[in-house]
Every structure is written in structure tokens, then in C-alpha cells.
Protein backbone atom coordinates (compact mmCIF):
# COMPACT_ATOMS: atom_id res chain seq x y z
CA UNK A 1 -17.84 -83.02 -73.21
CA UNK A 2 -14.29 -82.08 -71.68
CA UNK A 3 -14.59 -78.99 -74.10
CA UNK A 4 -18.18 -77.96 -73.09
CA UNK A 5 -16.66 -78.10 -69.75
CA UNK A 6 -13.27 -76.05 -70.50
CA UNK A 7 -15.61 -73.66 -71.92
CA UNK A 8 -18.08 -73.46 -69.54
CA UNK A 9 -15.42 -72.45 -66.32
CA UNK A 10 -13.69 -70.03 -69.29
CA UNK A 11 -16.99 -68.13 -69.54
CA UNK A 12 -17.42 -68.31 -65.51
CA UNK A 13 -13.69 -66.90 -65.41
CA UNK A 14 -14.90 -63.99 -68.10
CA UNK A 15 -17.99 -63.08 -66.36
CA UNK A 16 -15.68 -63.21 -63.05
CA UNK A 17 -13.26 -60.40 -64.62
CA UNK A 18 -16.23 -58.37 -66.14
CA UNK A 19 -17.81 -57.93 -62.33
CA UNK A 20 -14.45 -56.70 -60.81
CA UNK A 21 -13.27 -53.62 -61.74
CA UNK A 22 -9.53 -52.20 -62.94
CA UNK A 23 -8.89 -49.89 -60.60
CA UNK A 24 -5.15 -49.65 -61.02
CA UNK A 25 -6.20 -46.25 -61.11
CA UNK A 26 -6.60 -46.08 -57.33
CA UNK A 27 -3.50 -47.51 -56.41
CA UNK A 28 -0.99 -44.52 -55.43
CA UNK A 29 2.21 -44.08 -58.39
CA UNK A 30 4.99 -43.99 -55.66
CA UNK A 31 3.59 -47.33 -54.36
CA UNK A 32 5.99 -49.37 -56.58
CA UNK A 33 3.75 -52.97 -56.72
CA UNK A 34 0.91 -53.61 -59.03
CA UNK A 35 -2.74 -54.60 -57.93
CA UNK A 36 -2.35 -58.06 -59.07
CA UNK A 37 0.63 -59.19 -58.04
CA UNK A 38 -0.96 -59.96 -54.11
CA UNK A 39 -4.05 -61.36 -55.39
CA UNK A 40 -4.18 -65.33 -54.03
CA UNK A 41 -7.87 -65.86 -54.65
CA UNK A 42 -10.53 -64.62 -57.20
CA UNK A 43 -12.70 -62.56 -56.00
CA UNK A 44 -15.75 -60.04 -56.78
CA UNK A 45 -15.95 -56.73 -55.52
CA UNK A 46 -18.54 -55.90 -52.81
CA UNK A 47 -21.82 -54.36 -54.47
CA UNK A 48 -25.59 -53.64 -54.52
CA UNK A 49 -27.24 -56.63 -54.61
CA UNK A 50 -26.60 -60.31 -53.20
CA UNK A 51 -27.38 -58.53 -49.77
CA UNK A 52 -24.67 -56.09 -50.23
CA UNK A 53 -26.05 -52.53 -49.96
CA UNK A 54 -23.29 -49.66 -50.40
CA UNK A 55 -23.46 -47.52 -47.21
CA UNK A 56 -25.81 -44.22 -47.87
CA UNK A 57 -22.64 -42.44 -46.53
CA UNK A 58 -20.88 -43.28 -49.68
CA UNK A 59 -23.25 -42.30 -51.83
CA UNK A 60 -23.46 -38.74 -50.47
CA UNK A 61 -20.17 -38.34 -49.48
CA UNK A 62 -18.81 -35.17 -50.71
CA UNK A 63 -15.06 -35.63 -51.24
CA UNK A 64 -12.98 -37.98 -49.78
CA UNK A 65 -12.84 -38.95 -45.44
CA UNK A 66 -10.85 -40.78 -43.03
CA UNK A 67 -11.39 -44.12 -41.83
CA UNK A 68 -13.08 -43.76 -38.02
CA UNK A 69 -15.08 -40.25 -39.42
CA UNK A 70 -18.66 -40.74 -39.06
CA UNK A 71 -19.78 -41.81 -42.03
CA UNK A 72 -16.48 -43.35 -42.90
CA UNK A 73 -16.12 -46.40 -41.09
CA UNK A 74 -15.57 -49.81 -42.28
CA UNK A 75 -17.10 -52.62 -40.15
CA UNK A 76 -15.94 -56.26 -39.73
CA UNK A 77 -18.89 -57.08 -42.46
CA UNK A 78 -17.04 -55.23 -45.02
CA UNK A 79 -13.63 -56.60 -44.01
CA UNK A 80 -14.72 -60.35 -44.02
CA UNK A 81 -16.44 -59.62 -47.83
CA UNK A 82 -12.73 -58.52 -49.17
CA UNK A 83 -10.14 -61.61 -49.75
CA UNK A 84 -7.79 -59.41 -52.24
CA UNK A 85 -6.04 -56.42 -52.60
CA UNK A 86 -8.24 -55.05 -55.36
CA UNK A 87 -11.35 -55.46 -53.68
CA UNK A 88 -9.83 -53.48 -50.75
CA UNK A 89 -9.30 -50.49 -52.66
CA UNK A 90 -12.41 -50.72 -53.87
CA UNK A 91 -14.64 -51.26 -50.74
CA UNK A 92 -12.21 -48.32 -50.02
CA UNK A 93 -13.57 -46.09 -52.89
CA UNK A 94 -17.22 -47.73 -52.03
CA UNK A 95 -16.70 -45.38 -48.77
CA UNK A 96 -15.11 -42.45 -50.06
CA UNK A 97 -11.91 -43.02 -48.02
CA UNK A 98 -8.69 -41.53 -48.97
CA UNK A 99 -6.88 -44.33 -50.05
CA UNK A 100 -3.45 -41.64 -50.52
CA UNK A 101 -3.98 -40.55 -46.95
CA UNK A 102 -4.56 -44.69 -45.87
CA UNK A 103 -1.01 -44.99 -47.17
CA UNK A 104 0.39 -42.31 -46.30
CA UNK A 105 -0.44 -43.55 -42.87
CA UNK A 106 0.71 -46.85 -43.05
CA UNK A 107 4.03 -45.22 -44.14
CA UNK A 108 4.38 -43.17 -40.81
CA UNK A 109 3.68 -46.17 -38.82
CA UNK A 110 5.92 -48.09 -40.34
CA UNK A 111 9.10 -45.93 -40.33
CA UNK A 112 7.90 -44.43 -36.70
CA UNK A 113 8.33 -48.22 -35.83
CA UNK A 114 11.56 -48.41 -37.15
CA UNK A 115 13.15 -44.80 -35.90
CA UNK A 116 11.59 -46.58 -32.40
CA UNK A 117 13.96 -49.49 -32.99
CA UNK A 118 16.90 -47.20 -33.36
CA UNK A 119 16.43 -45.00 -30.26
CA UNK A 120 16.02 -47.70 -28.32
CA UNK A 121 19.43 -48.35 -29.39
CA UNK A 122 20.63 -45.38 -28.79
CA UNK A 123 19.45 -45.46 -25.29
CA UNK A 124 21.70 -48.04 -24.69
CA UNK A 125 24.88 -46.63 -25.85
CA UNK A 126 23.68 -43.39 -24.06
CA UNK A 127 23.96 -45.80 -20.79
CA UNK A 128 26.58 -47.61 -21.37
CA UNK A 129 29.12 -44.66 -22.60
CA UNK A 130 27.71 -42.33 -19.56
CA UNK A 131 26.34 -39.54 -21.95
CA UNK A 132 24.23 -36.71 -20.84
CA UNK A 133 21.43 -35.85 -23.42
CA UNK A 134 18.75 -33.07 -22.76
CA UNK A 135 16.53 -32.25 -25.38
CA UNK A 136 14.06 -28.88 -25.36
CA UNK A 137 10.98 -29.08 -27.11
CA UNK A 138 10.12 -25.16 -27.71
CA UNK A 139 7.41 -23.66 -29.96
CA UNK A 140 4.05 -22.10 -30.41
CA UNK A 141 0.56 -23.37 -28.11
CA UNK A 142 -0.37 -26.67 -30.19
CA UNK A 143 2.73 -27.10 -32.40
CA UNK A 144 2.75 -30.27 -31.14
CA UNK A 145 5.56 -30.57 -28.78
CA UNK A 146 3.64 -33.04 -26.46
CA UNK A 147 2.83 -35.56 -29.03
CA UNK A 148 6.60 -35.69 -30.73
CA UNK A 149 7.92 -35.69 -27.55
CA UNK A 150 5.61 -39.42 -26.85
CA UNK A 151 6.42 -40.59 -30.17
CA UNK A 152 10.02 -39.90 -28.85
CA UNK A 153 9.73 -41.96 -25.02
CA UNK A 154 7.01 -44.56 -25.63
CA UNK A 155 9.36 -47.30 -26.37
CA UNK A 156 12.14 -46.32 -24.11
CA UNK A 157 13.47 -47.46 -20.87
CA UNK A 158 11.56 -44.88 -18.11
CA UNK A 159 14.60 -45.76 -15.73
CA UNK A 160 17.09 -43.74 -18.02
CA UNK A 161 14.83 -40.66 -19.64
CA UNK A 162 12.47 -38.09 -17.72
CA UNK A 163 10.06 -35.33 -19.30
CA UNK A 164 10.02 -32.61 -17.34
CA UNK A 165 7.06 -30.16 -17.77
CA UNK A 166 7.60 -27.71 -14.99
CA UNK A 167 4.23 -25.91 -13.61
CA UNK A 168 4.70 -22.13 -12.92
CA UNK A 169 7.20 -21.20 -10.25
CA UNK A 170 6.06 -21.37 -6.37
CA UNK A 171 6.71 -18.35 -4.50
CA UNK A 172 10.21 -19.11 -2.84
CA UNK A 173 11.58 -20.07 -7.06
CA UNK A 174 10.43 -16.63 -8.04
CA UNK A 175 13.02 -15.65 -5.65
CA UNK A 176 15.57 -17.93 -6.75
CA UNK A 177 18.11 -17.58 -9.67
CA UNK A 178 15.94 -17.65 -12.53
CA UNK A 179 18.41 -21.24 -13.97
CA UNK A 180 17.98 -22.94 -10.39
CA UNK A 181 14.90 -25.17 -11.04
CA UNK A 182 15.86 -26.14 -13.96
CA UNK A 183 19.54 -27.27 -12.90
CA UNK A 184 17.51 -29.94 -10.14
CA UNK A 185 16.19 -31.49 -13.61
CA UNK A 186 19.38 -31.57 -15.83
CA UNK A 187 20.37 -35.65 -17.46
CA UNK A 188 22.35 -37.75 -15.04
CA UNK A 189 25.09 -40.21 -16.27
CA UNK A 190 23.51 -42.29 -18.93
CA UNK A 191 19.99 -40.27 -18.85
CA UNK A 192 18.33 -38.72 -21.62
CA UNK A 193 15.61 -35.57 -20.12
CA UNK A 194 13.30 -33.99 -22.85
CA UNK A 195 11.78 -30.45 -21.65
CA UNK A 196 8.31 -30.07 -22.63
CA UNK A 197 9.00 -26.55 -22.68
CA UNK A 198 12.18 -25.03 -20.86
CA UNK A 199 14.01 -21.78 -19.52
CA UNK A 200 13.23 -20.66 -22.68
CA UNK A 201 10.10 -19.64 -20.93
CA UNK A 202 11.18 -16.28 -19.91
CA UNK A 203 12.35 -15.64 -23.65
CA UNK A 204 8.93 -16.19 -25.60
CA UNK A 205 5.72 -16.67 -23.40
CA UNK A 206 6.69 -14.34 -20.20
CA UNK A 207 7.31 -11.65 -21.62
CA UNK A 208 4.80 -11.73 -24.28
CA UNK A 209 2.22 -12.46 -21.16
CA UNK A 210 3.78 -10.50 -18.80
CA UNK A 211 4.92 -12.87 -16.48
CA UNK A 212 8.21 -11.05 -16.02
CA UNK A 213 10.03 -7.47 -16.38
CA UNK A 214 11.86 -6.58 -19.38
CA UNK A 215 14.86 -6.47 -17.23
CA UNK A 216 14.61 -9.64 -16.19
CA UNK A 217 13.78 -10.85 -19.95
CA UNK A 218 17.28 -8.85 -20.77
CA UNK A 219 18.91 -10.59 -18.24
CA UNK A 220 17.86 -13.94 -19.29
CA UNK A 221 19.17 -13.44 -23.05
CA UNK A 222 22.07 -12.62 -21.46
CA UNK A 223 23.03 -15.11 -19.46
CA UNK A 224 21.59 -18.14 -21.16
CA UNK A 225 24.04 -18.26 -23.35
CA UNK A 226 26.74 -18.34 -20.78
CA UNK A 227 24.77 -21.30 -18.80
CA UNK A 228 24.43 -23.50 -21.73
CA UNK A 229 28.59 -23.11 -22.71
CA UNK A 230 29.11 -24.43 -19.02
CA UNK A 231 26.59 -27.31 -19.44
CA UNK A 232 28.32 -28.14 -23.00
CA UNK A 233 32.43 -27.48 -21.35
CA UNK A 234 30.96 -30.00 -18.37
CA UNK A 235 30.06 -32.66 -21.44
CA UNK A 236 26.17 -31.94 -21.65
CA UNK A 237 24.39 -32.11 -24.96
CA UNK A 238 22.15 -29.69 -25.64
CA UNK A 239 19.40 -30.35 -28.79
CA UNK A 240 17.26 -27.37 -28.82
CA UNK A 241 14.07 -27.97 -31.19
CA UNK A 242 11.73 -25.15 -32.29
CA UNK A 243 8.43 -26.52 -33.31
CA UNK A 244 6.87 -23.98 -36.19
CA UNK A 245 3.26 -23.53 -37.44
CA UNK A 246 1.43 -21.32 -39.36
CA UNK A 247 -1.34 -19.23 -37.56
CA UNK A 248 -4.06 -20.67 -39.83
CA UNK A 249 -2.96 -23.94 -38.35
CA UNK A 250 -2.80 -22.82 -35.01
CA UNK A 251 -6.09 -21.78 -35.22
CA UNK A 252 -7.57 -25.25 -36.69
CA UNK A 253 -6.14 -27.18 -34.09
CA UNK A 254 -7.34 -24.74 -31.09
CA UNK A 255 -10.69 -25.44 -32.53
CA UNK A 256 -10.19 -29.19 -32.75
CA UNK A 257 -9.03 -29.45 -28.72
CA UNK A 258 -12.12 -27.31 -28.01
CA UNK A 259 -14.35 -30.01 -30.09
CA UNK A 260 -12.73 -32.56 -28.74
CA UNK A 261 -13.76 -33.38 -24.62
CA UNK A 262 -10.39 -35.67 -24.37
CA UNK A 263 -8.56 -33.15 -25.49
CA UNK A 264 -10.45 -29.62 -23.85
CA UNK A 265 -7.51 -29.74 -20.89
CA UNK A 266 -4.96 -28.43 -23.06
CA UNK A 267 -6.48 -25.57 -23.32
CA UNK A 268 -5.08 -22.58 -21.28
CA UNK A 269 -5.67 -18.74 -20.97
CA UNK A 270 -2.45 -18.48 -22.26
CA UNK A 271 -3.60 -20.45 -25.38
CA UNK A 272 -6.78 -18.35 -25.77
CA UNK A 273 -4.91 -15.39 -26.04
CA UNK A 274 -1.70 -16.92 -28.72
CA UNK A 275 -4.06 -15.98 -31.83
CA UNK A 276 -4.19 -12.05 -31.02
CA UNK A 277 -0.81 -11.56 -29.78
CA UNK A 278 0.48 -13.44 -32.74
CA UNK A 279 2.86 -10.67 -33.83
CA UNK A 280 4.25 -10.50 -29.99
CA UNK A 281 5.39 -13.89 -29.98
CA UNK A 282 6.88 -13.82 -33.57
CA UNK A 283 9.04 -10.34 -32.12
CA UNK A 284 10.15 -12.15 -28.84
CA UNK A 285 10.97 -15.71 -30.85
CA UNK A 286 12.84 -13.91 -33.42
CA UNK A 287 15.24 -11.76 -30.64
CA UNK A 288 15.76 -15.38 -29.00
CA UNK A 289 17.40 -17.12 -31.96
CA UNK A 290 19.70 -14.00 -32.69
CA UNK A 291 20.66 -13.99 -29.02
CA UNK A 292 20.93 -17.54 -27.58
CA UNK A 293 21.70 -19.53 -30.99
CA UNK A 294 25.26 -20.64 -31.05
CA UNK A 295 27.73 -23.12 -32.47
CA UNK A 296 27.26 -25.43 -29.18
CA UNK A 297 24.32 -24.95 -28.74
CA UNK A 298 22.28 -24.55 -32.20
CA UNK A 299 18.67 -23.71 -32.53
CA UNK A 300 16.79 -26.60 -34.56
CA UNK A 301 13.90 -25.50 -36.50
CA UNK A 302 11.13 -28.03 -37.56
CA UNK A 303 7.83 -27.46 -39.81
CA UNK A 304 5.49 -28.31 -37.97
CA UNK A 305 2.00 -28.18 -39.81
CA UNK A 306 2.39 -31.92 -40.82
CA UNK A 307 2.46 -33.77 -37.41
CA UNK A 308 3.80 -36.87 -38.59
CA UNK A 309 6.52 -35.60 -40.58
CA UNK A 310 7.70 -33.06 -37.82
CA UNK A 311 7.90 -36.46 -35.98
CA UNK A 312 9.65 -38.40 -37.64
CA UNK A 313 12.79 -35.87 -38.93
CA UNK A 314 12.95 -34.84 -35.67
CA UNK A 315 13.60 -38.22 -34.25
CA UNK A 316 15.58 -38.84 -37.53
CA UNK A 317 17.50 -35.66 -36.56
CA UNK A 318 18.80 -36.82 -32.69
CA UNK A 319 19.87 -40.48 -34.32
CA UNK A 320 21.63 -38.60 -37.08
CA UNK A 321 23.61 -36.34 -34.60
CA UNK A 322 24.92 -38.73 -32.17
CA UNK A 323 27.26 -41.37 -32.54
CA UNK A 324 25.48 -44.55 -31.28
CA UNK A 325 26.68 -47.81 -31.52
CA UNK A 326 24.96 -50.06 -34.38
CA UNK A 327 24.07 -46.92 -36.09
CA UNK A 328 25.50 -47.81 -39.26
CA UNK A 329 23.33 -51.17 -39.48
CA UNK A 330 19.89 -48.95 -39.36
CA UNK A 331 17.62 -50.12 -42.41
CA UNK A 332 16.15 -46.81 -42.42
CA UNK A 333 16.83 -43.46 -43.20
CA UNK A 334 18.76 -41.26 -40.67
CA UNK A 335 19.62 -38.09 -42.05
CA UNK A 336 16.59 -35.69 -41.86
CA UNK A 337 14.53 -33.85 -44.80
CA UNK A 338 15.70 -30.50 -44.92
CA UNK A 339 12.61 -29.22 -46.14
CA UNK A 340 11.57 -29.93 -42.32
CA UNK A 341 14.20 -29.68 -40.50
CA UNK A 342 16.77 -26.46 -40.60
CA UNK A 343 19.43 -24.65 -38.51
CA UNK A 344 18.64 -21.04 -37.74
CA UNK A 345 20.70 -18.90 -39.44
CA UNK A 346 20.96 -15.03 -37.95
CA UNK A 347 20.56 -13.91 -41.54
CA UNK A 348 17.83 -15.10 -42.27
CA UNK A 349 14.43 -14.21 -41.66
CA UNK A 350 12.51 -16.87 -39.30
CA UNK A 351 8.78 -15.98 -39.58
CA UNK A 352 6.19 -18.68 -39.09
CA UNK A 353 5.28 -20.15 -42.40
């Protein structure tokens, strides 16, 4: 009787393991863990049948989608059906999702987390040693200097950084030294400043607009130069970032601030017009790194058409320049990819990819 029994939850087991599945498959090479090794409790994967209907979405689904696309979502229903890692990736599959780009994700926001950790970190020696940091944050319309620069000050103490993002000049600055506004926002003792956009200004977008004479643009290259040798003899760093995208990309993500009504305020008549002077802005960008790069002041150049990993080199860049206290305990990686990040060299031809 003890057999028959034995037997009996053997051949419940087998018919268990028949309903789920391998999908080892699905599980992404680089990840390093096998499917099984998390699994706690048996389970069976979601299905047709026993009130389980796969979503019509699924079925028609025509490649592969991101969780919170229409059509793409996964509700509490699904989530409470799922007790294993297995059956995850397989409700997963059940809705077409990505399950490479899910983890690539999860990646991001886990090293984002810990680069967070470490500048907070280096706030603190920044305060307590009296440096003077300013960062620029340069590049194309929608490179996506706004949204490093957050990933940069969400976790930081707002009583030691400021992002200035100057509006255009009032009547009585146009008649000021071009440098003079921009002096007013320079770091204090123990400050960090990030410049969503800077006096770099008059070397790409005015002239390319015509917001300024070429004289004046000559004048700036010029002197620039000079001004940011004083700012480094007087103990100021200067970390000057060049954010780079294609034009195919530019173009995507015009069109996805246009679709998007959270998002239509970014939008500027200086944006609408970056696609057809294209070639303008490529001549103006490419005089400015010949002219104002220098040993003290280097241009930074970061590839930009993947937002999250211009993020996080570029943060991995500023903690892997300065010499922060703790630094050497970091459990992440510091020193930044250099298929991302590079140093302008005047040799070397710096078209957008």
C-alpha cells in the first residue's frame, strides 16, 4: 500500500514536470545562475485552461515589447499565478516581453543605485576638502543631457549642488561681457554646479541660429580658453561632457516628445530646425573641440544613443577622476567603458556616429 502510494505522488511529480516547460532557453547566457537553482516551490506554468486564458495580445504580438506597452502589460492576476522563477520567464514569453531587455534593465537600476551610493560620497569629501566642481553637460537637442544630469543630482544633498539652465540673455546681459552671467553661477567652497548647457552656447547653437555675429563667435573661441585656465590656476575643476547621437536617433526621439503630451515642452524652434541644419552644427562642434579642448580643461565625449549607458559611464567617469575619500572600498566598477566614453583628440575626426 506504501508502494501504491510512493508511486502514485511519483506519477503526480512526472505529470507535474511534463506541464512545465524547459525554458533554459529563455534565460539570458551572461546571466551566470541556472533556472532551477531559485525554485522553492513546484509549480505549473500559467496556461489556457483552468480559467487561465493567454492575453489575445500575446497571441498576435509581432516580435517582442516592453512591459507597460499596450498590449504588454502584466497585471497583479498574472503576478499572483507565478511562485518560481521559471514560470516568470514564461508568463514573460506568454506576453511577448523581452526578457534580454527586462534584464538589461534590472542591470541599469542596479548599478545606477550603486554609482548613486558613491556620489553621494563624493559629495561629502567635495564638502569637507572645500573643492569646487562644475560640470557642463553640452550636446545635440535630445542627447539627453537633462535626464543624465537627474540621474546625476537625485540622490544628492540640494544644499551643496545647483543646475543651472540659464534662459536667453535679458537685454542689459547682451550688453555685458559675454562670461559675466555665467561667473554669478560658478561652484562655491564645497559645491558641485552642473550646466545644463553652458557658455558653450555661443560656440554651437548661436551661431548656427544666428543668435550672434561671427565676430563675436571668434571672440568667444578665443577667449574661452583663457577664462577656463584662470578658473583651473584659481583651483576650479572643470568636466566638460559632450553628449553624441546619431541623426537617425535624433530624429526618433523628436518624434517620441511630440507623441508624448508630458514630454511636448521640450520642444523648441530651435529643436524643429536641428534636423536640417544638421551639417551646421557638426561644422561649428567640430571648430569648438580644436579650439577650446586643452590639457586642463579636456573635452569628454560620450555615445549617447543608449541612454542608460551614456548614464552610467558618465557618472562612472566623474567618480573615476576625482580623488574621494572611500573610493577605493566601491563594490562597483569605476573606470568607464571606453567604447562610451573618449577624450577628443584634435586628430581625429569627431563626426556624430
Amino acid at each position: 500500500m506504501a508502494a501504491s502510494g510512493e508511486s502514485s505522488r511519483k506519477s503526480k511529480d512526472r505529470k507535474g514536470q511534463t506541464d512545465t516547460e524547459d525554458i533554459d532557453d529563455l534565460l539570458p547566457s551572461a546571466s551566470g545562475t541556472d533556472a532551477h537553482e531559485l525554485e522553492t516551490i513546484p509549480t505549473k506554468v500559467p496556461r489556457e485552461g483552468d480559467g487561465y486564458q493567454v492575453p489575445r495580445s500575446a497571441m498576435i504580438a509581432q516580435g517582442l515589447g516592453r512591459i507597460g506597452e499596450p498590449g504588454y502589460v502584466l497585471t497583479a492576476d498574472d503576478l499572483r499565478r507565478v511562485n518560481t522563477r521559471k514560470g516568470f520567464l514564461k508568463l514573460l514569453a506568454n506576453k511577448a516581453v523581452d526578457i534580454e531587455e527586462v534584464r538589461k534593465t534590472l542591470l541599469y537600476e542596479q548599478d545606477l543605485r550603486q554609482l548613486q551610493v558613491e556620489l553621494v560620497r563624493l559629495q561629502r569629501w567635495i564638502q569637507s576638502s572645500g573643492e569646487r566642481i562644475a560640470i557642463l553637460v553640452e550636446g545635440r537637442d535630445a542627447a539627453g543631457k537633462g535626464g543624465t544630469i537627474r540621474r546625476f543630482t537625485e540622490h544628492l544633498n540640494p544644499r551643496a549642488m545647483r543646475v543651472v539652465a540659464l534662459p536667453k540673455p535679458t537685454d542689459a546681459e547682451r550688453g555685458q561681457w559675454y562670461f559675466q552671467r555665467y561667473i554669478h553661477q560658478l561652484p562655491n567652497r564645497g559645491e558641485i554646479v552642473f550646466f545644463d548647457r553652458s557658455w558653450y552656447n555661443r560656440a554651437v547653437v548661436e551661431p548656427v541660429m544666428g543668435f550672434c555675429t561671427k565676430k563675436e563667435h571668434q571672440r568667444f573661441l578665443q577667449q574661452v580658453p583663457e577664462f577656463e585656465h584662470m578658473l583651473y590656476e584659481d583651483g576650479v575643476t572643470i568636466i566638460k561632457f559632450w553628449f553624441s547621437i546619431s541623426k537617425d536617433e535624433q530624429a526618433r526621439r523628436f518624434e517620441a516628445r511630440r507623441q508624448n503630451p508630458l514630454k511636448q515642452w521640450k520642444l523648441s524652434p530651435v529643436d524643429e530646425k536641428a534636423q536640417e541644419l544638421w551639417d551646421a552644427y557638426t561644422r561649428c562642434k567640430e571648430e569648438m573641440f580644436s579650439k577650446t579642448h586643452s590639457t586642463f580643461s579636456p573635452w569628454i565625449i560620450v555615445q549617447a544613443n543608449d541612454k542608460q549607458a551614456a548614464r552610467l559611464e558618465s557618472l562612472r567617469y566623474v567618480l573615476n577622476l576625482l580623488p574621494y575619500k572611500g573610493k577605493d572600498e566601491a563594490q562597483i566598477r569605476l573606470t568607464p567603458d571606453p567604447n562610451v566614453i573618449t577624450r577628443f583628440h584634435r586628430k581625429m575626426v569627431e563626426l556624430d556616429l
